[in-house]
Structure formats: C-alpha cells, structure tokens
C-alpha atoms as a PDB file:
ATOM      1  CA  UNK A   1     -39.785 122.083 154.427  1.00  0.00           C
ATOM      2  CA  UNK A   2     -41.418 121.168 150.893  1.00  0.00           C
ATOM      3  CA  UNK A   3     -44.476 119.584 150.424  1.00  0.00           C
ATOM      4  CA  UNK A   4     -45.347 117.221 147.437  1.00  0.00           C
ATOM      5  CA  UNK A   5     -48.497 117.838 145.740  1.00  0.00           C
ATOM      6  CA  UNK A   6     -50.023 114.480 146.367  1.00  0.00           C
ATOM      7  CA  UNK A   7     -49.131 114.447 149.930  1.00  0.00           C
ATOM      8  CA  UNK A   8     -50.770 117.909 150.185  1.00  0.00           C
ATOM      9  CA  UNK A   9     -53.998 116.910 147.907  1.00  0.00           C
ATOM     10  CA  UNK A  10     -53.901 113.739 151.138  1.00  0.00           C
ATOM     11  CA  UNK A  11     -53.794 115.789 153.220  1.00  0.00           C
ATOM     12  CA  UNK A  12     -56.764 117.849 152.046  1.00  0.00           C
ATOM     13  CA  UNK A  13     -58.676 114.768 151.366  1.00  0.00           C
ATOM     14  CA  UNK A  14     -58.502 113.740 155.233  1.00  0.00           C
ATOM     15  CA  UNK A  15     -59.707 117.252 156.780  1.00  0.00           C
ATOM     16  CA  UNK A  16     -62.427 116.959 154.245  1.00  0.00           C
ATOM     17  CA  UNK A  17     -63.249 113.645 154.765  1.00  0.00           C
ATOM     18  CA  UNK A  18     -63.005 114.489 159.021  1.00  0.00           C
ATOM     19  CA  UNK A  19     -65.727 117.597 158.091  1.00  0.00           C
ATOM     20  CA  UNK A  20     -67.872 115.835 156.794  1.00  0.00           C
ATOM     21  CA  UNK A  21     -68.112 112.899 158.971  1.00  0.00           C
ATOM     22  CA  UNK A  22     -68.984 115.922 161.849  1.00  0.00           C
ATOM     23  CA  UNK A  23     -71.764 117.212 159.210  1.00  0.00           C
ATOM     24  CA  UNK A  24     -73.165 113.708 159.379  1.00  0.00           C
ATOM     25  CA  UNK A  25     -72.619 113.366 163.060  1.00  0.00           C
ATOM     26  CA  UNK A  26     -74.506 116.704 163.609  1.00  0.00           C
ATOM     27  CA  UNK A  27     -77.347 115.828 161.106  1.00  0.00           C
ATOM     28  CA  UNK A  28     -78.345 112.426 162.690  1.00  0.00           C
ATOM     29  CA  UNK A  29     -78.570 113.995 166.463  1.00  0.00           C
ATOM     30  CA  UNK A  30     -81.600 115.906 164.781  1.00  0.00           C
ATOM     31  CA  UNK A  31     -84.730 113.424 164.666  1.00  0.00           C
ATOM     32  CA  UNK A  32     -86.530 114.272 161.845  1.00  0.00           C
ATOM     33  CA  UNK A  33     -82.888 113.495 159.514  1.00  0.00           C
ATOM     34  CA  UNK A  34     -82.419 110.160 161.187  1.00  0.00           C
ATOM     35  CA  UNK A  35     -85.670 108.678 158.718  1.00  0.00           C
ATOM     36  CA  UNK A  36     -83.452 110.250 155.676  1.00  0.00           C
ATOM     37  CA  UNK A  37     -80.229 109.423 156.770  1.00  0.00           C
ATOM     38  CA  UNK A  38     -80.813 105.585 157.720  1.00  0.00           C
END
C-alpha cells in the first residue's frame, strides 16, 4: 500500500489541526484563559 506525499502531508495536517483544537478546548475550561482567548 503506497502513500502519495500530499495525501500523507493531509493527513498530517488533520491530526494537527484535531491537536490543537483539544489544546484550545483544554485552555478555555481554565478561567483565567477564557479573558485571552475570547
């Protein structure tokens, strides 16, 4: 099974993407990041 360069630099780009958004997620559940985050 080969796997094209873009489709694995996608694929990269959507785990990333899905880390970050749980970053975020994790930072606004603390109150004193909502102020900086909103």
């Amino acid at each position: 099974m080969r796997s094209k360069p873009l489709e694995m630099a996608f694929y990269r780009t959507i785990v990333w993407l899905s880390d970050l958004c749980d970053l975020i997620s994790q930072l606004r559940k603390i109150p004193k990041w909502e102020k900086l985050v909103i």
